[in-house]
C-alpha atoms as a PDB file:
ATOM      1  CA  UNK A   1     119.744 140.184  81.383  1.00  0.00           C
ATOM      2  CA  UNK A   2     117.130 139.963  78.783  1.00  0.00           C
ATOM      3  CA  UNK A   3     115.668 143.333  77.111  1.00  0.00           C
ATOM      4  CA  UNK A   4     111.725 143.948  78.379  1.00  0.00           C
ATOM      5  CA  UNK A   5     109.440 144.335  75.843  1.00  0.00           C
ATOM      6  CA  UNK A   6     106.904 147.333  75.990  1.00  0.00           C
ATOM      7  CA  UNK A   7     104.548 145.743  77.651  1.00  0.00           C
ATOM      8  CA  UNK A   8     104.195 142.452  79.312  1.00  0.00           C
ATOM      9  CA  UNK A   9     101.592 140.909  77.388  1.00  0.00           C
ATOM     10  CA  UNK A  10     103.728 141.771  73.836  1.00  0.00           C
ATOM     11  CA  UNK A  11     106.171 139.832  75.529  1.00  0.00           C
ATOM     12  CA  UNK A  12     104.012 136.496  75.870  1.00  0.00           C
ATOM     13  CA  UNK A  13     102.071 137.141  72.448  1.00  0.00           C
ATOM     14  CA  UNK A  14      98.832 138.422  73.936  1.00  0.00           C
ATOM     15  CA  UNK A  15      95.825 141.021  73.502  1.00  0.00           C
ATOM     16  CA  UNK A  16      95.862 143.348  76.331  1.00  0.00           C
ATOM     17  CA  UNK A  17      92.705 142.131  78.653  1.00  0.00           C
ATOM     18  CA  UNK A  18      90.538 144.466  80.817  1.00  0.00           C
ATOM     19  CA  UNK A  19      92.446 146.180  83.432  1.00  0.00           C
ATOM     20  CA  UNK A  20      91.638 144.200  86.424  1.00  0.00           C
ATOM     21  CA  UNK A  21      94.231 142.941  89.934  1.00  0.00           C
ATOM     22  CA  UNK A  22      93.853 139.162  88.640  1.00  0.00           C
ATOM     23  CA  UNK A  23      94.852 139.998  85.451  1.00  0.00           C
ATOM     24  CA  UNK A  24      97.566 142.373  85.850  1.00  0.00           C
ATOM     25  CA  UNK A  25     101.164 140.779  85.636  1.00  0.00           C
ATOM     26  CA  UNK A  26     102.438 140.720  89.077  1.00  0.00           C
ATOM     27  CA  UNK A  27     106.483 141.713  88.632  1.00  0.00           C
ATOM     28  CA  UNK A  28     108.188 142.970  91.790  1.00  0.00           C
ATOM     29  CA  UNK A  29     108.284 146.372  92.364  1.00  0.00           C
ATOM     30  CA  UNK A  30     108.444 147.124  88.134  1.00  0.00           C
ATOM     31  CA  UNK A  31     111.151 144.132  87.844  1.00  0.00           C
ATOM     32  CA  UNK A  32     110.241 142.973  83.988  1.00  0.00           C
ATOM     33  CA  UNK A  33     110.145 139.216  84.168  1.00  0.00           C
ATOM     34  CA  UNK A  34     112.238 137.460  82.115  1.00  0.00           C
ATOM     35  CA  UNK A  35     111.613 133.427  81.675  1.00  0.00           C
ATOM     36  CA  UNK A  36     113.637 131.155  83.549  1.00  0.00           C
ATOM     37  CA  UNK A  37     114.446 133.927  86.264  1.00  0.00           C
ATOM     38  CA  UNK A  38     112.995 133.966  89.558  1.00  0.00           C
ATOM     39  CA  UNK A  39     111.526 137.016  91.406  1.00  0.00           C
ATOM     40  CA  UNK A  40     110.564 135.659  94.572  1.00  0.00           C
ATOM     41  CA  UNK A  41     112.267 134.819  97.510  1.00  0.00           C
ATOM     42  CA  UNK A  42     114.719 131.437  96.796  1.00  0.00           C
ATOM     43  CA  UNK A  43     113.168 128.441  98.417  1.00  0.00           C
ATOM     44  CA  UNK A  44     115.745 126.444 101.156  1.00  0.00           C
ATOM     45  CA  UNK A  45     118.946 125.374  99.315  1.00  0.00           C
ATOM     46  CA  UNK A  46     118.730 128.106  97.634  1.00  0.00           C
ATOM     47  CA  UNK A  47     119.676 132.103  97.655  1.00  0.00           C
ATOM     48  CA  UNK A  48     118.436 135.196  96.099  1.00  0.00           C
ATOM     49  CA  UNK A  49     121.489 137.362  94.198  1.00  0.00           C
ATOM     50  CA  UNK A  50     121.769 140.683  95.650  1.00  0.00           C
ATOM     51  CA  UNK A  51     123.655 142.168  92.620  1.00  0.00           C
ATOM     52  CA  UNK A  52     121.783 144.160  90.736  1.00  0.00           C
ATOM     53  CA  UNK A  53     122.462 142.960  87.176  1.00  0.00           C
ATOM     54  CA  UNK A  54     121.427 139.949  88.384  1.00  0.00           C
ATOM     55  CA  UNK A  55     117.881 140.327  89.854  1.00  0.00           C
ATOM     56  CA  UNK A  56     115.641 137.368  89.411  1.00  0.00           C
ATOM     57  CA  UNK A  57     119.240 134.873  89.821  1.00  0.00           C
ATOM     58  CA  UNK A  58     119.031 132.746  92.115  1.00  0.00           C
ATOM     59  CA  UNK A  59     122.120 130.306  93.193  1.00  0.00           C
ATOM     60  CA  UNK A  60     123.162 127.246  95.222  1.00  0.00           C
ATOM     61  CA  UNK A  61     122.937 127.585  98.846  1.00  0.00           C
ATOM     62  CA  UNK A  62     126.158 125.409  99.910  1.00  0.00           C
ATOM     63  CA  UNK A  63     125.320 124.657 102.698  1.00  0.00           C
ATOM     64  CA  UNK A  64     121.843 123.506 102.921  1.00  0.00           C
ATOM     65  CA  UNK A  65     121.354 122.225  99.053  1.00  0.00           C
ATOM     66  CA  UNK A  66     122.939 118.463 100.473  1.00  0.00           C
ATOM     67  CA  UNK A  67     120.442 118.551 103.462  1.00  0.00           C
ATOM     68  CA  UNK A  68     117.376 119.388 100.524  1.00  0.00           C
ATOM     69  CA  UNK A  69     119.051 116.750  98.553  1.00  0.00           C
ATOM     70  CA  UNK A  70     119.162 114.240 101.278  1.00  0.00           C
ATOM     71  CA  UNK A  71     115.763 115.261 102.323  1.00  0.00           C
ATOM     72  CA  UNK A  72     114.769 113.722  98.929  1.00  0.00           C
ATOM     73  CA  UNK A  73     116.504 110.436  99.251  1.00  0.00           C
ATOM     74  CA  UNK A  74     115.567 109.596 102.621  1.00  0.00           C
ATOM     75  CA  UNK A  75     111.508 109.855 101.759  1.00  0.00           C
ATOM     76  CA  UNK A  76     112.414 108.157  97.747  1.00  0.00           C
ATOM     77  CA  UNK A  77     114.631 105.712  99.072  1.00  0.00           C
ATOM     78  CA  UNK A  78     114.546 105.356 102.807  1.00  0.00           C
ATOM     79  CA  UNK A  79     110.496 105.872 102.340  1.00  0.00           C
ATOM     80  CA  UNK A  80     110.919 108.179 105.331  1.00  0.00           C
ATOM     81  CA  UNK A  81     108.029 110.183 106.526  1.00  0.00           C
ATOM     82  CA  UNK A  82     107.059 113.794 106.809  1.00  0.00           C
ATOM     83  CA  UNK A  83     107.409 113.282 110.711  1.00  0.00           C
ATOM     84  CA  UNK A  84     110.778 111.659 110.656  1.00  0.00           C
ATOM     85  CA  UNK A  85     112.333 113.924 108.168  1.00  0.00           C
ATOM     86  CA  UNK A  86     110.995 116.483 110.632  1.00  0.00           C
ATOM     87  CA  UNK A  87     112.499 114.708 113.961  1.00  0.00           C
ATOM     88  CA  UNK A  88     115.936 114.557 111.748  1.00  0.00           C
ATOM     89  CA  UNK A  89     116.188 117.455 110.957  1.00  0.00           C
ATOM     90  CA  UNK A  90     115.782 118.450 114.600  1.00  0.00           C
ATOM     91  CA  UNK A  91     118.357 116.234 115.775  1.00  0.00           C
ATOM     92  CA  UNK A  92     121.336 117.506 113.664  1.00  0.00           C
ATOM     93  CA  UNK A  93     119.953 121.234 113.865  1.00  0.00           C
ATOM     94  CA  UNK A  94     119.299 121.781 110.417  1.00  0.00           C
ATOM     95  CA  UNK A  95     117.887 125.862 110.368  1.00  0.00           C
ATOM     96  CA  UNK A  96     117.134 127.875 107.265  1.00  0.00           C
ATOM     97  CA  UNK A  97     118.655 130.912 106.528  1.00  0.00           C
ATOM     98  CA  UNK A  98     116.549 132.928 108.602  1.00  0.00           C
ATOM     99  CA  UNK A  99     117.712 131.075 111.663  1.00  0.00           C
ATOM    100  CA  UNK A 100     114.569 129.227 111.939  1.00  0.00           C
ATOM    101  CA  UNK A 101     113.607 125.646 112.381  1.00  0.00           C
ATOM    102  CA  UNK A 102     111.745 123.735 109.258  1.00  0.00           C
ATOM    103  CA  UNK A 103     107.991 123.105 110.723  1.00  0.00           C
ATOM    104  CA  UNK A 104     106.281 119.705 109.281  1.00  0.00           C
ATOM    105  CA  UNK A 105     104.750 121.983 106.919  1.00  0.00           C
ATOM    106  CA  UNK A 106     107.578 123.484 105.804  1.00  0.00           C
ATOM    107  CA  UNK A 107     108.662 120.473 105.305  1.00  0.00           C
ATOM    108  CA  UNK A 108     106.056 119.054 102.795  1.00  0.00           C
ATOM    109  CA  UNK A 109     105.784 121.993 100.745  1.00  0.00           C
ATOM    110  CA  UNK A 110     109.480 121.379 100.205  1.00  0.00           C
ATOM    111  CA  UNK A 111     108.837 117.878  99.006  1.00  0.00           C
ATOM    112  CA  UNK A 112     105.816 118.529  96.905  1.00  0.00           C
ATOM    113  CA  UNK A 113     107.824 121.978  95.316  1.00  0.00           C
ATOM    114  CA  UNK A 114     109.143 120.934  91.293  1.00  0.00           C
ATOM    115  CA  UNK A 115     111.174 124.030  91.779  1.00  0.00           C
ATOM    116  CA  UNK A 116     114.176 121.638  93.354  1.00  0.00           C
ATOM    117  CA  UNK A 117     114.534 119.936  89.939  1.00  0.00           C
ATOM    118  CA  UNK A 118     114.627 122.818  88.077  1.00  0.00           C
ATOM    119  CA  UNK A 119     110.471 124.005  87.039  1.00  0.00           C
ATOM    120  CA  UNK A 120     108.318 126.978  88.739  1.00  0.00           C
ATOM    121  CA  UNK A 121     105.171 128.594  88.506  1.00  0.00           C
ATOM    122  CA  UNK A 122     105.026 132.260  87.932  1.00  0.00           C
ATOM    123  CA  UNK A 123     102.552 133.948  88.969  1.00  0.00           C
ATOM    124  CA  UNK A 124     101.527 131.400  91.333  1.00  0.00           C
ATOM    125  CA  UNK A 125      98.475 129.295  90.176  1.00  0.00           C
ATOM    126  CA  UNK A 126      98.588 131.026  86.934  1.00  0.00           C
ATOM    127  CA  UNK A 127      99.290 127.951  84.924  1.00  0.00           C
ATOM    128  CA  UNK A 128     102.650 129.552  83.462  1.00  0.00           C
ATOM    129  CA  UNK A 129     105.603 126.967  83.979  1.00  0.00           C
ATOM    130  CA  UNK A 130     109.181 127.967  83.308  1.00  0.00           C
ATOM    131  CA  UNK A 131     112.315 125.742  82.789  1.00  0.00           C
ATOM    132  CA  UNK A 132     114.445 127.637  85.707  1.00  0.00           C
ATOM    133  CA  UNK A 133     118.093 128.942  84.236  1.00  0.00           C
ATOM    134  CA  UNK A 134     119.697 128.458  87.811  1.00  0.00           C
ATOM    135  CA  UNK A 135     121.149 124.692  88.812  1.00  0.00           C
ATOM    136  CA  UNK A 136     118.860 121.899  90.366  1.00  0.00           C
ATOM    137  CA  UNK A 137     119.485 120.610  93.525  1.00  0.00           C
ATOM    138  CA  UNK A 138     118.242 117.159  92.590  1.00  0.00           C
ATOM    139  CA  UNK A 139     116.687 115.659  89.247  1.00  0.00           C
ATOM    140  CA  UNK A 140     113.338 115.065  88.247  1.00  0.00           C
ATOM    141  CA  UNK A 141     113.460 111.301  88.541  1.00  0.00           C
ATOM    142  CA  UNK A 142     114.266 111.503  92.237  1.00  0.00           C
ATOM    143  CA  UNK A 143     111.533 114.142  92.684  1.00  0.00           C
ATOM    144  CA  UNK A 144     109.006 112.366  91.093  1.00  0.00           C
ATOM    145  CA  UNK A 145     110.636 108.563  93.348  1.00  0.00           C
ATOM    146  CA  UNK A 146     109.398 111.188  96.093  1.00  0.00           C
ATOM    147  CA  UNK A 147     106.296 111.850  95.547  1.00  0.00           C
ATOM    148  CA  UNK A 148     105.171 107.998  94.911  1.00  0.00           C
ATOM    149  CA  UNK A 149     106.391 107.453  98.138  1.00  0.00           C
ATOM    150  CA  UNK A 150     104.093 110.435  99.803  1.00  0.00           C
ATOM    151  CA  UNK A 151     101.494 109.272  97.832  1.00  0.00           C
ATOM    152  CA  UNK A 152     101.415 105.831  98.879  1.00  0.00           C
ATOM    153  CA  UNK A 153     101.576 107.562 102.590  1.00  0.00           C
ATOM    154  CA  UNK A 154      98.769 109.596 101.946  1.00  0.00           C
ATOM    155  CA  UNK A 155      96.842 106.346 100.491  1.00  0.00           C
ATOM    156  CA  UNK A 156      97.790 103.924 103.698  1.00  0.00           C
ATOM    157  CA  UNK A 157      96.922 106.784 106.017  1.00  0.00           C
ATOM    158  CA  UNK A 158      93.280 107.509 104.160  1.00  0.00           C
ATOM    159  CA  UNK A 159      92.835 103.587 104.437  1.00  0.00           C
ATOM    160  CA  UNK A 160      91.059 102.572 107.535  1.00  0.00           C
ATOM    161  CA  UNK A 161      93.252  99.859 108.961  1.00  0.00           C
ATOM    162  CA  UNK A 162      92.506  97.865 111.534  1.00  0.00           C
ATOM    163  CA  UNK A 163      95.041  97.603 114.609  1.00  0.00           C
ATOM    164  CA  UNK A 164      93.567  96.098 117.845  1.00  0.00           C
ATOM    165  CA  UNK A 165      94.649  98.325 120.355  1.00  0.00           C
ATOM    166  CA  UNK A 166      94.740 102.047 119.313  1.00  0.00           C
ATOM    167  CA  UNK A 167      92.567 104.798 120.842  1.00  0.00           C
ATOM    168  CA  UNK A 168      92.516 101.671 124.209  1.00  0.00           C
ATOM    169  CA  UNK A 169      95.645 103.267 125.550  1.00  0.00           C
ATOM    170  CA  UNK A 170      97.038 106.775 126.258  1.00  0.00           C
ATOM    171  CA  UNK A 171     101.046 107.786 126.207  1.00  0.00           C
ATOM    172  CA  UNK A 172     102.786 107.350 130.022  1.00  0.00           C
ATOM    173  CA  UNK A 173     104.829 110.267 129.574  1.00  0.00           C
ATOM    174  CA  UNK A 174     102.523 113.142 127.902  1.00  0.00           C
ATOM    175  CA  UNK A 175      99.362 111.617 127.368  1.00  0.00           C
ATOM    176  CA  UNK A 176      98.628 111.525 124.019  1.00  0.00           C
ATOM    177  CA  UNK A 177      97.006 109.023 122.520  1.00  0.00           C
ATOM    178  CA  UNK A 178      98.705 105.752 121.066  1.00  0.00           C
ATOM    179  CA  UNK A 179      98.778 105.094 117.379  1.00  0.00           C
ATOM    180  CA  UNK A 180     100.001 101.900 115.779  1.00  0.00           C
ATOM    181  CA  UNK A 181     102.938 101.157 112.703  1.00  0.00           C
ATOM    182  CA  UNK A 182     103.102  98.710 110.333  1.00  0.00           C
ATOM    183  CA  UNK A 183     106.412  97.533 108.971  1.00  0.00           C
ATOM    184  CA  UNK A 184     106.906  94.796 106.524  1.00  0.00           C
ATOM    185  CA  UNK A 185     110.372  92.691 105.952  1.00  0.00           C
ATOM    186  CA  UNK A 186     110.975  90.276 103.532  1.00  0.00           C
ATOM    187  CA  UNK A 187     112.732  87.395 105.400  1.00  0.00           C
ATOM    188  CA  UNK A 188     116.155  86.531 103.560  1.00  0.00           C
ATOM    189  CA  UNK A 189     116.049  82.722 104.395  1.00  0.00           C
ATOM    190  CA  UNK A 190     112.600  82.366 102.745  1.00  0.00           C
ATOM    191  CA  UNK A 191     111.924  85.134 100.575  1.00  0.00           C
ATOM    192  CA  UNK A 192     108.603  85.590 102.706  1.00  0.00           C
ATOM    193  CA  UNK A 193     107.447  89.098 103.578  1.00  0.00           C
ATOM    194  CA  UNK A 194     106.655  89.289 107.342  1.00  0.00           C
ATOM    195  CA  UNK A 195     104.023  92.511 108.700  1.00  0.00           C
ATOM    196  CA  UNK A 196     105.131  93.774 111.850  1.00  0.00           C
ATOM    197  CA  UNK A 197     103.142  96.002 114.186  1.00  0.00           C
ATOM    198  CA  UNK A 198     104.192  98.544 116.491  1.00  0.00           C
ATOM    199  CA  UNK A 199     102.538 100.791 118.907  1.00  0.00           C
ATOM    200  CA  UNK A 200     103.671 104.545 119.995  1.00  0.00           C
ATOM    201  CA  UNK A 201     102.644 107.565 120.716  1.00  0.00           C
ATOM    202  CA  UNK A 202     100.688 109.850 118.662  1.00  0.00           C
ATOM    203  CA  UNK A 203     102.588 112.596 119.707  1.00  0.00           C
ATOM    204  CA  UNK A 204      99.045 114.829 119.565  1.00  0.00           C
ATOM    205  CA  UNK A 205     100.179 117.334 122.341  1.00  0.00           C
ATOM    206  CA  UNK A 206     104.015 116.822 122.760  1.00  0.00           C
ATOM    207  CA  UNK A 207     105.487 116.484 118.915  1.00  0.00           C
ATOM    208  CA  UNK A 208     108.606 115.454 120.351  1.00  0.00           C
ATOM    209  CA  UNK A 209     107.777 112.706 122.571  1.00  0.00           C
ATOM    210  CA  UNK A 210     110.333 110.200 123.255  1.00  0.00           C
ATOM    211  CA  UNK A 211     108.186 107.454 124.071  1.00  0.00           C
ATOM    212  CA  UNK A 212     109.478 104.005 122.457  1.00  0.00           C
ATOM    213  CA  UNK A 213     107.330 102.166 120.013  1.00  0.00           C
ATOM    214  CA  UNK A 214     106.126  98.644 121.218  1.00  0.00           C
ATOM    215  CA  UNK A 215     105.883  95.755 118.978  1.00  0.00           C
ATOM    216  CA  UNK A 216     101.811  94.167 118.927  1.00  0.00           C
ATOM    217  CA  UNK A 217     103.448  90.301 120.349  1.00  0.00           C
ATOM    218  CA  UNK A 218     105.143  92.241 123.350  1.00  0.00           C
ATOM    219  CA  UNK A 219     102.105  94.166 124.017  1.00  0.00           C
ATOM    220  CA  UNK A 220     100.186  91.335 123.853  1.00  0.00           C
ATOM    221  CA  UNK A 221     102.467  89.373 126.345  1.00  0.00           C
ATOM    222  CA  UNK A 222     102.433  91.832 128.791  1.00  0.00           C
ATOM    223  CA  UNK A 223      98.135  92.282 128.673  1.00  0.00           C
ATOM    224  CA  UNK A 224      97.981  88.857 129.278  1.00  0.00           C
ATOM    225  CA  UNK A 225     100.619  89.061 132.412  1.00  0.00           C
ATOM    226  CA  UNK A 226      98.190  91.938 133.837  1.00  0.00           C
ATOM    227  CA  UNK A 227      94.796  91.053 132.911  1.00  0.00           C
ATOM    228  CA  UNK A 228      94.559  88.824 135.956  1.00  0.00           C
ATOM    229  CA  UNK A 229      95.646  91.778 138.267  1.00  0.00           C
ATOM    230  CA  UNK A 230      92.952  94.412 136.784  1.00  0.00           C
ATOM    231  CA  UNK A 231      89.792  95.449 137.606  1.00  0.00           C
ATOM    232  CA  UNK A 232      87.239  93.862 134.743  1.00  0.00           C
ATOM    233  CA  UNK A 233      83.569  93.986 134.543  1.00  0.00           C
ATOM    234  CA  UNK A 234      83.435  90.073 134.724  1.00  0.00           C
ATOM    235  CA  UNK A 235      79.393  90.376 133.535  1.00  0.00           C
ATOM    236  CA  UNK A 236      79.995  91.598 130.403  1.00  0.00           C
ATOM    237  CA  UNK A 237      82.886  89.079 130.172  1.00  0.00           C
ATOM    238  CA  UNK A 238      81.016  86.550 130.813  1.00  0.00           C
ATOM    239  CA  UNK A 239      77.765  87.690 128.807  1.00  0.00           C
ATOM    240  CA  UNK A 240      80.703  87.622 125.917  1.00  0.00           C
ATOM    241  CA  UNK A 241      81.965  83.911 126.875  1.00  0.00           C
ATOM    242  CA  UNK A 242      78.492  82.794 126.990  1.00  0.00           C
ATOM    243  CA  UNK A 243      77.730  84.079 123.081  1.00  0.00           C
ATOM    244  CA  UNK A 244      80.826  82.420 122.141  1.00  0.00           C
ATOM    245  CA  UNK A 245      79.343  79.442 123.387  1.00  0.00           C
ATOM    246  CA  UNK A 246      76.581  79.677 121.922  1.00  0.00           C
ATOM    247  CA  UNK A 247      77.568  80.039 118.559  1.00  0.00           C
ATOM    248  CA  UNK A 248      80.258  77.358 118.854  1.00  0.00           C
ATOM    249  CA  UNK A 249      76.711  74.996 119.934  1.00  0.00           C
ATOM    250  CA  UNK A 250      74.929  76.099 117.251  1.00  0.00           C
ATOM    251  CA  UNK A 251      78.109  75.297 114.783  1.00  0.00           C
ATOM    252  CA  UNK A 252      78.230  71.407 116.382  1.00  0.00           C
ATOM    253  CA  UNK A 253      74.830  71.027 116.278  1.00  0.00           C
ATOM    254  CA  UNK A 254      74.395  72.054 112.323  1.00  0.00           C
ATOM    255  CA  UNK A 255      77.919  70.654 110.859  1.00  0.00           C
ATOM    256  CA  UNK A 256      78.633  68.006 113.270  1.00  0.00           C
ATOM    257  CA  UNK A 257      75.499  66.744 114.227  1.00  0.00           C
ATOM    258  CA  UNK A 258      76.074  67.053 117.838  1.00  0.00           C
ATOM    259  CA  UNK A 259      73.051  67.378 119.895  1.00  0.00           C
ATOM    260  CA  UNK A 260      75.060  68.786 123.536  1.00  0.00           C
ATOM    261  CA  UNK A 261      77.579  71.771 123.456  1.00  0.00           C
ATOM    262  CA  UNK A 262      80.092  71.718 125.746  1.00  0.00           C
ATOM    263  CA  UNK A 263      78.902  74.765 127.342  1.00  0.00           C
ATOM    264  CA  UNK A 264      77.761  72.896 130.342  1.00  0.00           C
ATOM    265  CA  UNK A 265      81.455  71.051 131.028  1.00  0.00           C
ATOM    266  CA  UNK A 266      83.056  74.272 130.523  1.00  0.00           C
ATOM    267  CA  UNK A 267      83.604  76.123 134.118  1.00  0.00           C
ATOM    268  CA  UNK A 268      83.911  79.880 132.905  1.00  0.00           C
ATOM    269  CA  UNK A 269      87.531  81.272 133.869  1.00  0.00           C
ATOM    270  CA  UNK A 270      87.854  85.161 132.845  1.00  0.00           C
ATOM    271  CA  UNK A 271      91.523  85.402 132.744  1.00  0.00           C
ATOM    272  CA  UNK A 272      91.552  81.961 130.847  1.00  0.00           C
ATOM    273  CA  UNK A 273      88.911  83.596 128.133  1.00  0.00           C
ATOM    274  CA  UNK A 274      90.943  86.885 128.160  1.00  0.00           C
ATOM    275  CA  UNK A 275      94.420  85.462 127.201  1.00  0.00           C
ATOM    276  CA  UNK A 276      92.622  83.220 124.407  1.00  0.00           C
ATOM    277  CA  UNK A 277      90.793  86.697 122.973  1.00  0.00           C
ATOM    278  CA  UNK A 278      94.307  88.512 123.150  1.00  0.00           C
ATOM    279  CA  UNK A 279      96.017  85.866 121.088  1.00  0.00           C
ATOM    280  CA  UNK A 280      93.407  84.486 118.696  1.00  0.00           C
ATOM    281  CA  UNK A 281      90.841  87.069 118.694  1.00  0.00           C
ATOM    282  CA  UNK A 282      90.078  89.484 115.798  1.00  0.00           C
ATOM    283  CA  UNK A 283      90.996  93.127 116.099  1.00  0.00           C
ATOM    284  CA  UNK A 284      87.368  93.768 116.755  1.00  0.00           C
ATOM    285  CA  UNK A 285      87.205  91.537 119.739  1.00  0.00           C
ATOM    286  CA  UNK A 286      90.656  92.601 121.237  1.00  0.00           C
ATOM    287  CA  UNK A 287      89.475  96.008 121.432  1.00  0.00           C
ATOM    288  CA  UNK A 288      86.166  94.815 122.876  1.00  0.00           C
ATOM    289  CA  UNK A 289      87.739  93.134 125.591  1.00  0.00           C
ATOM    290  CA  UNK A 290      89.698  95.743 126.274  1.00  0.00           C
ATOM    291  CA  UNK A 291      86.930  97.892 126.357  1.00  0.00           C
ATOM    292  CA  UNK A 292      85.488  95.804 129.369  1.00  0.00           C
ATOM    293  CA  UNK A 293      88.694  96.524 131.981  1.00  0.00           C
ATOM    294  CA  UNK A 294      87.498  99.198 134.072  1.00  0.00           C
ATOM    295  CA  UNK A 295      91.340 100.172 134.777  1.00  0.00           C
ATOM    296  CA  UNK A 296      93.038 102.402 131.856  1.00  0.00           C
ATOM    297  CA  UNK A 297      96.132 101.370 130.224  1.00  0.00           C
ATOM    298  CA  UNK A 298      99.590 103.304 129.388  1.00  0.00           C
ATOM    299  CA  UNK A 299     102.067 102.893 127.556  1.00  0.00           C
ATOM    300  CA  UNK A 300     105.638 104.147 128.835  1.00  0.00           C
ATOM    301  CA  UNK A 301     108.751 103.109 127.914  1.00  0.00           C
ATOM    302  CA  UNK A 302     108.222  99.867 126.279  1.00  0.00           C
ATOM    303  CA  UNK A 303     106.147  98.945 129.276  1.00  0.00           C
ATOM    304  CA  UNK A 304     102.009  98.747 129.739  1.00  0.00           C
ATOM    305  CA  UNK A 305     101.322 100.501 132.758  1.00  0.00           C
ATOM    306  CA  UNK A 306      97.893 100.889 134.849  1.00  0.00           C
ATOM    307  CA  UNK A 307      97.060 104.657 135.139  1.00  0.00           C
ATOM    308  CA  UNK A 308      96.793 104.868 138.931  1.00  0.00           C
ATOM    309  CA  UNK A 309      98.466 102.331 139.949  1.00  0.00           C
ATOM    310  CA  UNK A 310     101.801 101.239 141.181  1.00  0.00           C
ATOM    311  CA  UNK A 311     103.610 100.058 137.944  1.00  0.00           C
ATOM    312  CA  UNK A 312     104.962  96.131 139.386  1.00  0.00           C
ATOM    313  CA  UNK A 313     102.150  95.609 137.044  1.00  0.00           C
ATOM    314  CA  UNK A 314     104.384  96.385 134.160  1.00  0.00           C
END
């Protein structure tokens, strides 16, 4: 251990400032600090030395340093979420020392902490950084792979994105609401990058829902399969029908020169206009449509459901 100077602020080359709590070192319990040890309880992967000529060591924790380390990798790497480092974690019973299960928070303090490549803050939010004398757990180019890959989570979740039919449909098993994925794949035939969409539960009020994700073309399949069987308020589908109309007249008549639309030789089917709204429509009018089926939809096990009813709809 280092020798402590007199006073604290000899030691980093200070005047003494007016006595005051913020401005009073904060050492534990009249433990000197010296830089590069750490006297505060060791974060996950790591633990505190309880020998006394050792205070403010802190060392490997063997067993949970590869789970911190792979914690790391999957979000750099595997550009794994918060959430499904969290359901992980659950599912091969990863605890910390004090017995206890990592909460999602937990969890991204961990990932946004520099203290697992080797740098802390001490005191906390004082500005003071120290290169840490104990070992790293991982290095500061995976650290910093990490928090790109948060950031760019942060950035597509503050994004407004448009997915048809979120917030249209509730979860079959808990009843959260349903929340929509995008996953993209570059095609190794072509080279092309495909977007997929998949619906799921939210997992709002049960975090460990088991409910399957649906992809957007199944979900769309099986609307149009049940649309015919639901209850609909035909007038507003029809009211809708007759502005497409409309506007499709008013396009003939300007571009094409075309005098008559075909309104009139049209005979107005509302399953017919549904399935062409659920695969060619915009987001906007998918939801809208939606928004006109007096039943409510579930999602359960891969499977749209009618709330209610019996599910031979599915």
């Amino acid at each position: 251990m280092c020798k402590p100077p007199t006073s604290f602020y000899e030691r980093i080359g200070h005047e003494r400032p007016m006595a005051s709590p913020r401005n009073r070192f904060r050492a534990h319990d009249g433990v000197f600090f010296c830089p590069g040890d750490f006297h505060k309880v060791a974060p996950t992967g790591y633990l505190n030395s309880h020998n006394t000529t050792q205070k403010g060591h802190v060392f490997i924790d063997p067993q949970r340093a590869p789970v911190v380390k792979e914690i790391f990798t999957k979000v750099a790497h595997g550009g794994w979420s918060g959430r499904k480092v969290f359901r992980w974690l659950n599912e091969v019973k990863f605890v910390t020392k004090s017995g206890k299960p990592l909460t999602l928070g937990n969890i991204y303090m961990l990932l946004n902490n520099p203290f697992y490549h080797g740098t802390f803050e001490y005191p906390r939010r004082s500005g003071r950084w120290y290169q840490g004398k104990y070992e790293p757990i991982i290095t500061k180019v995976l650290f910093d792979e990490a928090q790109q890959q948060l950031q760019l989570q942060r950035k597509a979740r503050s994004e407004s994105k448009e997915f048809a039919f979120t917030k249209l449909m509730t979860c079959g098993l808990y009843g959260s609401g349903i929340t929509a994925e995008e996953k993209f794949k570059t095609l190794k035939t072509t080279g092309l990058t495909v977007r997929y969409v998949y619906y799921g539960c939210s997992r709002s009020k049960d975090l460990h829902c088991k409910n399957q994700y649906l992809r957007e073309e199944e979900l769309i399949k099986q609307l149009i399969e049940i649309v015919g069987q639901m209850d609909v308020n035909e007038t507003d589908i029809r009211k809708r029908f007759d502005e497409e109309m409309q506007r499709i007249g008013k396009f003939n008549k300007v571009f094409l020169g075309q005098k008559k639309t075909a309104q009139q030789e049209i005979e107005f089917d509302a399953r017919s206009y549904a399935t062409y709204v659920l695969n060619e429509g915009t987001p906007a009018e998918k939801r809208e449509l939606l928004g006109m089926l007096k039943d409510k939809l579930m999602l359960k096990n891969r499977a749209v459901t009618v709330e209610g009813k019996d599910e031979k709809y599915a």
